[in-house]
C-alpha atoms as a PDB file:
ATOM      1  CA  UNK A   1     -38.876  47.040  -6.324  1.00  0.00           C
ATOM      2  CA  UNK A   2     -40.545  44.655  -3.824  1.00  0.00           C
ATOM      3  CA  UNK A   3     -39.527  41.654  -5.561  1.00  0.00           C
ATOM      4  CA  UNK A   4     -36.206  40.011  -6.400  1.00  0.00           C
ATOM      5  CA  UNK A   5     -36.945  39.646 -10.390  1.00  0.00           C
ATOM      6  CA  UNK A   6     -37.426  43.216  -9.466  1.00  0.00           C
ATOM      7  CA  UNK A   7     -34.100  44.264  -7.897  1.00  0.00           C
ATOM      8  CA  UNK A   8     -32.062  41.784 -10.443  1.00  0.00           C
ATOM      9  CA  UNK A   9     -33.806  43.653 -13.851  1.00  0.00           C
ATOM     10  CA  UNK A  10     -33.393  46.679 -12.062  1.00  0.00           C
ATOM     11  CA  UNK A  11     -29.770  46.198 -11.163  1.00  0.00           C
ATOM     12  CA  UNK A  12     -28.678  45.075 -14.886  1.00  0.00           C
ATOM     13  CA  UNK A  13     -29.591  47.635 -16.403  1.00  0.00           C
ATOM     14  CA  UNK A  14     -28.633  50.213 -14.826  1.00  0.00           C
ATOM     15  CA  UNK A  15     -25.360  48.332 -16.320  1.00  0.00           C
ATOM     16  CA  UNK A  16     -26.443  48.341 -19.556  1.00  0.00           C
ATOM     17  CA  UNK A  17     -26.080  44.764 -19.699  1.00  0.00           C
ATOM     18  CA  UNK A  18     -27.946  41.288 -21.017  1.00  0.00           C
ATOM     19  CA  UNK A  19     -29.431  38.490 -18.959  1.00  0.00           C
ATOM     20  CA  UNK A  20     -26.712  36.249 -21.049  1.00  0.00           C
ATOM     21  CA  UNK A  21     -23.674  38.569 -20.127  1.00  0.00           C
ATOM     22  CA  UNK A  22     -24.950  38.019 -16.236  1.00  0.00           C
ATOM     23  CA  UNK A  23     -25.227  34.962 -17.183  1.00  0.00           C
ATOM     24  CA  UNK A  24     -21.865  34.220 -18.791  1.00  0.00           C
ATOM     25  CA  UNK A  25     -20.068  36.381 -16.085  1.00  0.00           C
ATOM     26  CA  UNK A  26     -20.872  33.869 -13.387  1.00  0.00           C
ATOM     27  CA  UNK A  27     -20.897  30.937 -14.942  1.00  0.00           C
ATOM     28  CA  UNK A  28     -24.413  29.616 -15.404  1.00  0.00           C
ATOM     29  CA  UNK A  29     -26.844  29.189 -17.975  1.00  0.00           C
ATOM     30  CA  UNK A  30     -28.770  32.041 -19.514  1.00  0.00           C
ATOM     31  CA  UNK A  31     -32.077  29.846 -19.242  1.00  0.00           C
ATOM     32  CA  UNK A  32     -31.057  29.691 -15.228  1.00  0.00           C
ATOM     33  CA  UNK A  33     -30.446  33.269 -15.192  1.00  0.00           C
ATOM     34  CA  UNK A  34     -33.940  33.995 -16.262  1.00  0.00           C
ATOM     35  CA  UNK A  35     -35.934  31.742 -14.334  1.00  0.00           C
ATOM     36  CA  UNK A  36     -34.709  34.129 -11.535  1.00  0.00           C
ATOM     37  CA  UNK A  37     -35.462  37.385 -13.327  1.00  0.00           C
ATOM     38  CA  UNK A  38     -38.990  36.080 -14.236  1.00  0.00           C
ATOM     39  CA  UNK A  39     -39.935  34.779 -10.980  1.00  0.00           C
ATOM     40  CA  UNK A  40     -40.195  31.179 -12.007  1.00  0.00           C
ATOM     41  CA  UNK A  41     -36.730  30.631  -9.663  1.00  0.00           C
ATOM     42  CA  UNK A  42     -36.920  32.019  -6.191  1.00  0.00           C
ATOM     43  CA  UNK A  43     -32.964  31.572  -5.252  1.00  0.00           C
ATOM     44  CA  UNK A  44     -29.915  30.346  -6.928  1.00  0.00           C
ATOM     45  CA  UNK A  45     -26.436  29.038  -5.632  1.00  0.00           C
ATOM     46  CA  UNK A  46     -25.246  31.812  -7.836  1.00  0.00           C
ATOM     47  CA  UNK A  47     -26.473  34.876  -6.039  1.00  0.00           C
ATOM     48  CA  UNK A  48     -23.534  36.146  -3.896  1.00  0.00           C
ATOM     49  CA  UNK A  49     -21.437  36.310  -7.703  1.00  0.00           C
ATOM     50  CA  UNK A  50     -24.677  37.650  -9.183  1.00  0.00           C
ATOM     51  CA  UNK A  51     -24.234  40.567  -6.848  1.00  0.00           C
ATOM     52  CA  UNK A  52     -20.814  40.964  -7.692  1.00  0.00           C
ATOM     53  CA  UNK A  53     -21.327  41.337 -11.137  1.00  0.00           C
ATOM     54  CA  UNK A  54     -23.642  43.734 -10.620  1.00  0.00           C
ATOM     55  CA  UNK A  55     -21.750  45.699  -7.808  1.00  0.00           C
ATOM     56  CA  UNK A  56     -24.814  45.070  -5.436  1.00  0.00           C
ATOM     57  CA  UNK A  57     -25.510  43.183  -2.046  1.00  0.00           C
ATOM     58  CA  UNK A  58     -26.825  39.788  -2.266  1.00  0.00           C
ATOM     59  CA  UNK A  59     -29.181  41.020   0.861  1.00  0.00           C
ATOM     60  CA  UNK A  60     -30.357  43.568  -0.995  1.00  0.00           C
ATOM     61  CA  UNK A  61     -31.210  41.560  -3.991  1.00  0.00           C
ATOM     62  CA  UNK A  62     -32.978  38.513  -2.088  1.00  0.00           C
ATOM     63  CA  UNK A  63     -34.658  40.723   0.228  1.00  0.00           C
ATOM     64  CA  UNK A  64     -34.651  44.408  -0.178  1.00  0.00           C
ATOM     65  CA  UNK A  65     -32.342  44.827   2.819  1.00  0.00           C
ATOM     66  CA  UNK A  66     -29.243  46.732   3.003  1.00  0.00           C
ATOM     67  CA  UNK A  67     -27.826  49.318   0.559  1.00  0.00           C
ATOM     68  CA  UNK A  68     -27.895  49.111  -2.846  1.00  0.00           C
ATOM     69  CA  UNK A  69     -24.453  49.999  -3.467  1.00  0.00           C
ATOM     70  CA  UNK A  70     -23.301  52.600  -6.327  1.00  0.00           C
ATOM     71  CA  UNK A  71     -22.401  50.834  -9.770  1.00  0.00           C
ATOM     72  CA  UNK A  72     -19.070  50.422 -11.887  1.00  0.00           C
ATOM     73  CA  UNK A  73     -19.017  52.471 -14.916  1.00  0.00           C
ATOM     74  CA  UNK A  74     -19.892  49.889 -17.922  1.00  0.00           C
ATOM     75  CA  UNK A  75     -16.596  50.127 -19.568  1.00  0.00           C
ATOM     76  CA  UNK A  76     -15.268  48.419 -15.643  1.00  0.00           C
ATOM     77  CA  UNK A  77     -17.914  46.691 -15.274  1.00  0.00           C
ATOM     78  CA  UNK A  78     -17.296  44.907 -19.140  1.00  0.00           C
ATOM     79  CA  UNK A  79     -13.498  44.568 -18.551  1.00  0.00           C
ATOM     80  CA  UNK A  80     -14.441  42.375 -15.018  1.00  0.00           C
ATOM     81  CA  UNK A  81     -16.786  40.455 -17.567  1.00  0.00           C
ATOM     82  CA  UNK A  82     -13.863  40.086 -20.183  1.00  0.00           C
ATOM     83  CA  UNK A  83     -11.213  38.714 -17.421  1.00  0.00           C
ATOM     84  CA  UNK A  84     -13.622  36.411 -15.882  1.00  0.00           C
ATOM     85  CA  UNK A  85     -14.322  34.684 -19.601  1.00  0.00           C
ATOM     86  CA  UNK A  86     -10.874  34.854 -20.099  1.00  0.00           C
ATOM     87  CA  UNK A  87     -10.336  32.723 -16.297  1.00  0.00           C
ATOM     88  CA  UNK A  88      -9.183  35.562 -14.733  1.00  0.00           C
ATOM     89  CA  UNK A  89      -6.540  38.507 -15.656  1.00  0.00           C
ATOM     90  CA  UNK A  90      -2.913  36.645 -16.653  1.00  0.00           C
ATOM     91  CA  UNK A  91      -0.617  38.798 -14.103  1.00  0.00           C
ATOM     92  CA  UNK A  92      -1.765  40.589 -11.147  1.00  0.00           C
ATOM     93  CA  UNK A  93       0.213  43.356 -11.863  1.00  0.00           C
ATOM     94  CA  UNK A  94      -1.642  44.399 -15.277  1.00  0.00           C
ATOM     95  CA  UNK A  95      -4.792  43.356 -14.098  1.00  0.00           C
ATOM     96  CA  UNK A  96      -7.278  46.405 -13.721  1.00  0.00           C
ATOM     97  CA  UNK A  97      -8.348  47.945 -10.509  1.00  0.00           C
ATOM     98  CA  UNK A  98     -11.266  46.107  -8.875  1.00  0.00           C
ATOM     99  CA  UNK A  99     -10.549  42.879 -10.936  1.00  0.00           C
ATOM    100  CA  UNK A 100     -11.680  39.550  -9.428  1.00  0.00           C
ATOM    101  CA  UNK A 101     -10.557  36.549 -10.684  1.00  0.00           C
ATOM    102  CA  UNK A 102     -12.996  34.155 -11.417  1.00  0.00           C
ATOM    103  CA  UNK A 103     -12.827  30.232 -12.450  1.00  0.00           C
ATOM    104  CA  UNK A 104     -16.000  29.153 -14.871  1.00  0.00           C
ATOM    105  CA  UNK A 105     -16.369  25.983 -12.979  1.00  0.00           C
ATOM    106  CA  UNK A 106     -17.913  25.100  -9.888  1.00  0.00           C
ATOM    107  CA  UNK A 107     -16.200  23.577  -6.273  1.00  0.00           C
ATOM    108  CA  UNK A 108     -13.752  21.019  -7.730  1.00  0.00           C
ATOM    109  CA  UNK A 109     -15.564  19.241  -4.611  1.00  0.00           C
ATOM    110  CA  UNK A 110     -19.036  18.593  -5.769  1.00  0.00           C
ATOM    111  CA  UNK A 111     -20.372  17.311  -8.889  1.00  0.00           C
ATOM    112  CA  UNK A 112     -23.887  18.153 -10.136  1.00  0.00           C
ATOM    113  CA  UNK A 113     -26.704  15.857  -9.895  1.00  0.00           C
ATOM    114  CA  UNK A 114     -28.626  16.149 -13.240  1.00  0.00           C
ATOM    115  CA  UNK A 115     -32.057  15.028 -14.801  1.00  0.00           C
ATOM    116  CA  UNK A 116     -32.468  12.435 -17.696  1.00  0.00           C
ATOM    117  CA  UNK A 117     -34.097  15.323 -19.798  1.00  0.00           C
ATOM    118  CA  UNK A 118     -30.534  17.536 -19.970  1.00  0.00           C
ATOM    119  CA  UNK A 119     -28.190  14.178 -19.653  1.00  0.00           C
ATOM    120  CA  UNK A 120     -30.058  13.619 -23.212  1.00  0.00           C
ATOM    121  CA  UNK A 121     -29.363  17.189 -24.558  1.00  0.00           C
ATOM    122  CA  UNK A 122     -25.885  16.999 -22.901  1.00  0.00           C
ATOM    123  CA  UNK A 123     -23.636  18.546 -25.608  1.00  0.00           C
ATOM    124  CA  UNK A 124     -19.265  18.838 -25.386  1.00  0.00           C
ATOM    125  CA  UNK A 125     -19.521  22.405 -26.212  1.00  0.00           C
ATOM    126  CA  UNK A 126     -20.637  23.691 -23.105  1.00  0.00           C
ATOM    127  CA  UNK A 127     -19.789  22.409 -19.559  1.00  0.00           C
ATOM    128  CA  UNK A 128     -22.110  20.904 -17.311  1.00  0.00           C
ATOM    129  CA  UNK A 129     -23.545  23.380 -15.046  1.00  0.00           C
ATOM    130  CA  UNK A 130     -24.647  23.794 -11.540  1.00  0.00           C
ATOM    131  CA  UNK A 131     -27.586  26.036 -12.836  1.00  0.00           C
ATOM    132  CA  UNK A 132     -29.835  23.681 -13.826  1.00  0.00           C
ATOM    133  CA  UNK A 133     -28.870  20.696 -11.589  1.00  0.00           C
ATOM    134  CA  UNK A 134     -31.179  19.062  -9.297  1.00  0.00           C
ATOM    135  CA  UNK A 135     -28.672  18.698  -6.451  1.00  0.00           C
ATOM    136  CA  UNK A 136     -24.831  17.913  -5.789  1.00  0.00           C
ATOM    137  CA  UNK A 137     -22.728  15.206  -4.729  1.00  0.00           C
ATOM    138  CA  UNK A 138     -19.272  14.587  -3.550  1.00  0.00           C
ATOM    139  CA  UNK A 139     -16.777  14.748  -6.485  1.00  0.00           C
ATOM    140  CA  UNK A 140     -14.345  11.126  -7.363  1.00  0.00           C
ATOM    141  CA  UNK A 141     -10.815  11.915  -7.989  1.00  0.00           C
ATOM    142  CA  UNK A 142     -11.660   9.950 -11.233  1.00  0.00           C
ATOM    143  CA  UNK A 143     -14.197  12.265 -12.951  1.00  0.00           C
ATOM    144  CA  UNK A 144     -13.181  14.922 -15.185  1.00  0.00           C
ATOM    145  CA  UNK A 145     -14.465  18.571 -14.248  1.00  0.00           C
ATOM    146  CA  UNK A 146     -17.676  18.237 -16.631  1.00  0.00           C
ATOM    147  CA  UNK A 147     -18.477  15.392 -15.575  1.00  0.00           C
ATOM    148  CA  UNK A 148     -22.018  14.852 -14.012  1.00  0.00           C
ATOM    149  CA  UNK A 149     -24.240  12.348 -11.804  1.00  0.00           C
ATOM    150  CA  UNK A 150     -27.381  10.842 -12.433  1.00  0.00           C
ATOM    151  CA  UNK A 151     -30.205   8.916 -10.442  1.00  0.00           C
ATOM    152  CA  UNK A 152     -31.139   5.724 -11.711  1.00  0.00           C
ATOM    153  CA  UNK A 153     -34.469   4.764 -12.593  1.00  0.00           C
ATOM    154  CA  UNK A 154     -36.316   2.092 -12.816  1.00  0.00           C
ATOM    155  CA  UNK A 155     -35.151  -1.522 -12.531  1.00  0.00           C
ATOM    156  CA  UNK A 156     -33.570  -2.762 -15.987  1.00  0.00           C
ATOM    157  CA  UNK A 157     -29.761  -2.603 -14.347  1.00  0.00           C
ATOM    158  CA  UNK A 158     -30.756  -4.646 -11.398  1.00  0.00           C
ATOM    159  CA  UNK A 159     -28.889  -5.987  -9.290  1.00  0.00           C
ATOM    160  CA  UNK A 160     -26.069  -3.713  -9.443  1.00  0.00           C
ATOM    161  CA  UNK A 161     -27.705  -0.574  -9.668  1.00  0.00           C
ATOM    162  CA  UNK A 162     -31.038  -0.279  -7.426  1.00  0.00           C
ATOM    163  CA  UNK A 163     -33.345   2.711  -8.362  1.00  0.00           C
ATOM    164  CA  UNK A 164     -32.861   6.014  -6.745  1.00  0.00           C
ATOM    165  CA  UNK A 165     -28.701   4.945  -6.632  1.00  0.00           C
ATOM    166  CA  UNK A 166     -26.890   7.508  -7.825  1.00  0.00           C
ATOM    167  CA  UNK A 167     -24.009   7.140 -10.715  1.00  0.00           C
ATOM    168  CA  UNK A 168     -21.405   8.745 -12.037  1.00  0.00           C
ATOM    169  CA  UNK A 169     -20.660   9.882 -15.595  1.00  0.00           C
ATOM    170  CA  UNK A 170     -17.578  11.029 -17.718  1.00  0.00           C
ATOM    171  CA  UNK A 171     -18.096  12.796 -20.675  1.00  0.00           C
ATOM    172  CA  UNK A 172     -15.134  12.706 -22.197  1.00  0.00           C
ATOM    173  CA  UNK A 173     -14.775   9.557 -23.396  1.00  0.00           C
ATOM    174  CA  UNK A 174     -15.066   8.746 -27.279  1.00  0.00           C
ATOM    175  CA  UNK A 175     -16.607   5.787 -28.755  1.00  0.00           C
ATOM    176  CA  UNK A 176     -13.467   4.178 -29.419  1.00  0.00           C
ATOM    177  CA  UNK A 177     -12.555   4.531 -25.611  1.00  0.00           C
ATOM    178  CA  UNK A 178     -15.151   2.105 -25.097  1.00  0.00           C
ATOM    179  CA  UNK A 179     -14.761  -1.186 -24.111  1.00  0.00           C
ATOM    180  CA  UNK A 180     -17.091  -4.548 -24.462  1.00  0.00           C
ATOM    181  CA  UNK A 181     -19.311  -4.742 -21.463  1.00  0.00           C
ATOM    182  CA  UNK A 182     -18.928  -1.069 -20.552  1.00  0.00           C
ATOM    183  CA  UNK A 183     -21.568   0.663 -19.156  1.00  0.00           C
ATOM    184  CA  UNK A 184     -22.710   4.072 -20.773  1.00  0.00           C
ATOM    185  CA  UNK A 185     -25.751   6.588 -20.878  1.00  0.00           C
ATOM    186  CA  UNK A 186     -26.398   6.975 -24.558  1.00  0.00           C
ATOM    187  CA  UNK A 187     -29.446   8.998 -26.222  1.00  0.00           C
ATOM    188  CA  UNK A 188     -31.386   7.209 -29.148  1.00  0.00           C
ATOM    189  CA  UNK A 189     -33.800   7.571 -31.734  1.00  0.00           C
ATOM    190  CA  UNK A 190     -33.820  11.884 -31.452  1.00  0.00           C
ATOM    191  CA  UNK A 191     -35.713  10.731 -27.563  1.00  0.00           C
ATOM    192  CA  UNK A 192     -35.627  13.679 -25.325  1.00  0.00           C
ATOM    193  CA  UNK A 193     -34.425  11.691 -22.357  1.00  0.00           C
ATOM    194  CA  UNK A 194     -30.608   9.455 -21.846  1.00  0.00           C
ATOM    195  CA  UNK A 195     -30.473   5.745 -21.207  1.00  0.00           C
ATOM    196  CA  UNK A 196     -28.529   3.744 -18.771  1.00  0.00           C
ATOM    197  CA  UNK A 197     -27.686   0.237 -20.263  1.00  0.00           C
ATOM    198  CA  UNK A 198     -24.353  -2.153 -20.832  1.00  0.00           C
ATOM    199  CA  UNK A 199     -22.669  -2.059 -24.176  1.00  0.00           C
ATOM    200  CA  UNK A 200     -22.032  -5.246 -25.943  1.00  0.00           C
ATOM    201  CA  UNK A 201     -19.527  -4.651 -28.709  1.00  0.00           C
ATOM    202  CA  UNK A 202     -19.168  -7.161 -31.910  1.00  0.00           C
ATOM    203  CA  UNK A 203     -16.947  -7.706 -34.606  1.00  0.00           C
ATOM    204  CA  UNK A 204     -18.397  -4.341 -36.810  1.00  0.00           C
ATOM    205  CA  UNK A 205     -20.083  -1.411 -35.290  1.00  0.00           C
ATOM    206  CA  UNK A 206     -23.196  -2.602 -36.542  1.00  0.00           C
ATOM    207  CA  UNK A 207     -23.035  -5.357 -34.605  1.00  0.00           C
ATOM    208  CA  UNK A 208     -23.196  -3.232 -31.698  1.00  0.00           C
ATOM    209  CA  UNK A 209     -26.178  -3.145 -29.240  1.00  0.00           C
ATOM    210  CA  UNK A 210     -27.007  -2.218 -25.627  1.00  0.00           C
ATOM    211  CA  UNK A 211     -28.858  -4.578 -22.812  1.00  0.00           C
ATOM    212  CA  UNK A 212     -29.888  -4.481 -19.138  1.00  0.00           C
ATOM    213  CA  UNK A 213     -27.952  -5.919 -16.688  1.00  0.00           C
ATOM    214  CA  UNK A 214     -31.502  -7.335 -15.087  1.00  0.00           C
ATOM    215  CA  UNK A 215     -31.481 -10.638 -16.275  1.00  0.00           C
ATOM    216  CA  UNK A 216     -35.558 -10.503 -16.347  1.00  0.00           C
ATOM    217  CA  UNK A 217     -35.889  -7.690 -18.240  1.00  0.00           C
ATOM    218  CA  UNK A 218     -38.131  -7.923 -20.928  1.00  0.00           C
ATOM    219  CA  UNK A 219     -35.771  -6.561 -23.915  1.00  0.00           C
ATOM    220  CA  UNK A 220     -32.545  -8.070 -23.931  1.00  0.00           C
ATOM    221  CA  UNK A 221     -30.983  -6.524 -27.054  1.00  0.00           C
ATOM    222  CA  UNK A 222     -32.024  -3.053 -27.621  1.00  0.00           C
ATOM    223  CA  UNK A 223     -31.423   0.227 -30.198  1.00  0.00           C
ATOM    224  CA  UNK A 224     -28.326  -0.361 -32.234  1.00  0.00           C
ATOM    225  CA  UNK A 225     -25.382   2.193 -31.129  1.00  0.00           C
ATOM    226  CA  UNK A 226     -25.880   3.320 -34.415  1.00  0.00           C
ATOM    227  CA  UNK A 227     -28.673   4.937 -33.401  1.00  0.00           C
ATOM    228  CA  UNK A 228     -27.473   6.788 -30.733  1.00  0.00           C
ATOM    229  CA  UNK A 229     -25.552   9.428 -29.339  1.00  0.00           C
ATOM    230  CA  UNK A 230     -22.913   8.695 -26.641  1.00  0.00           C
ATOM    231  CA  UNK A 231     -23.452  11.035 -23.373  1.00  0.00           C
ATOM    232  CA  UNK A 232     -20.863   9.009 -21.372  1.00  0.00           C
ATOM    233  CA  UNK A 233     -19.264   6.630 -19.724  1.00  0.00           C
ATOM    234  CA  UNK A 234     -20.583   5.441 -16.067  1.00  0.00           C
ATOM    235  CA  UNK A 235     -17.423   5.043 -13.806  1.00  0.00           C
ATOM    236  CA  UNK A 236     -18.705   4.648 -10.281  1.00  0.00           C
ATOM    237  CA  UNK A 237     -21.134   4.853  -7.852  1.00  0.00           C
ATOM    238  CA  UNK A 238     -22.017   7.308  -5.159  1.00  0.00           C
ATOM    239  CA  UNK A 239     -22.205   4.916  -1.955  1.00  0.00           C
ATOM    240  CA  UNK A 240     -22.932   6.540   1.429  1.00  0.00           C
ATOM    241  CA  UNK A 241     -22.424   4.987   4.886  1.00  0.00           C
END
């Protein structure tokens, strides 16, 4: 076991248990989760609760140091599992011996920093996720806990938004949240990637359509809303001093 996707296979299951119940137990993705088992990850934020789950040392995991301390029985080890999906046990007093309780969501702090590609496949079933993020970046007292940042590209919302500024974006806001002149990240047309671009609202939802802020631009009236899928609403801007 020279390797961590070594010591990580090696260490579930001797649990008995699935890359997606590691997975679930801590909070990430199961994709994440095996990106690190195959070797295509090297580290992940995730690796001191990855050792907790599976009663191990997060030395010993990363680099073969340490001991590799004895295992829960799987009947513990799938109760811890069951309180942590559940957000931890409801009293303290009930709670089984060696229960840790667990919130599902990251430092209320930070907010992850993700790519156009998983912005586009962003769905309302699952919260956003540190696992796959590209970085993090201070949290507004504004943003809801799944909400998300992206980095803008490219120079169609000029002169507000510069490329490589970073934005915010809520989630949970409907359609008929929206408001003329808002500015959203929608994905059209079944495209893999999100858009940034300002909504322009008319008298039907038909008449609905997005533009650039960049007066230049070379499409001023672009892909119906009908078209698209609404990822979120932008509410602010990360600005650094």
């Amino acid at each position: 076991m020279n390797t961590l996707p070594d010591r990580l296979k090696f260490a579930r299951e001797q649990l008995n248990l699935s890359q997606q119940q590691v997975a679930d137990a801590v909070g990430m993705k199961q994709p994440s989760y095996y990106q690190l088992e195959a070797g295509k990850s090297k580290r992940s934020r995730f690796i001191n609760d990855i050792a907790k789950v599976l009663k191990t040392n997060a030395d010993w995991l990363m680099y073969g140091e340490g001991d590799n301390t004895p295992k829960p029985s799987r009947d513990e080890l799938m109760q811890r599992i069951r309180d942590i999906e559940d957000g931890g046990a409801r009293d303290a007093s009930n709670a089984p011996k060696g229960t840790v309780n667990a919130t599902m969501v990251e430092s209320s702090d930070k907010v992850p920093i993700l790519s156009w590609v998983a912005a586009g496949s962003w769905s309302n079933v699952d919260s956003v996720s540190f696992g796959d993020a590209l970085g993090e970046v201070s949290r507004p007292r504004n943003l809801s806990k799944n909400g998300f940042a992206l980095i803008v590209r490219g120079e169609s919302m000029l002169p507000k938004f510069d490329p490589d500024d970073i934005i915010y974006v809520e989630p949970e806001t409907g359609l008929f949240a929206l408001k003329n002149n808002d500015l959203v990240i929608v994905q059209c047309n079944h495209d893999t990637e999100a858009t940034f671009k300002q909504l322009v609202l008319g008298e039907t939802s038909d008449d609905m359509y997005l533009r650039p802020l960049n007066p230049n631009w070379h499409e001023q009236k672009m892909m119906p809303m009908g078209d698209c899928n609404l990822v979120g609403k932008v509410v602010g801007k990360y600005v650094e001093y």
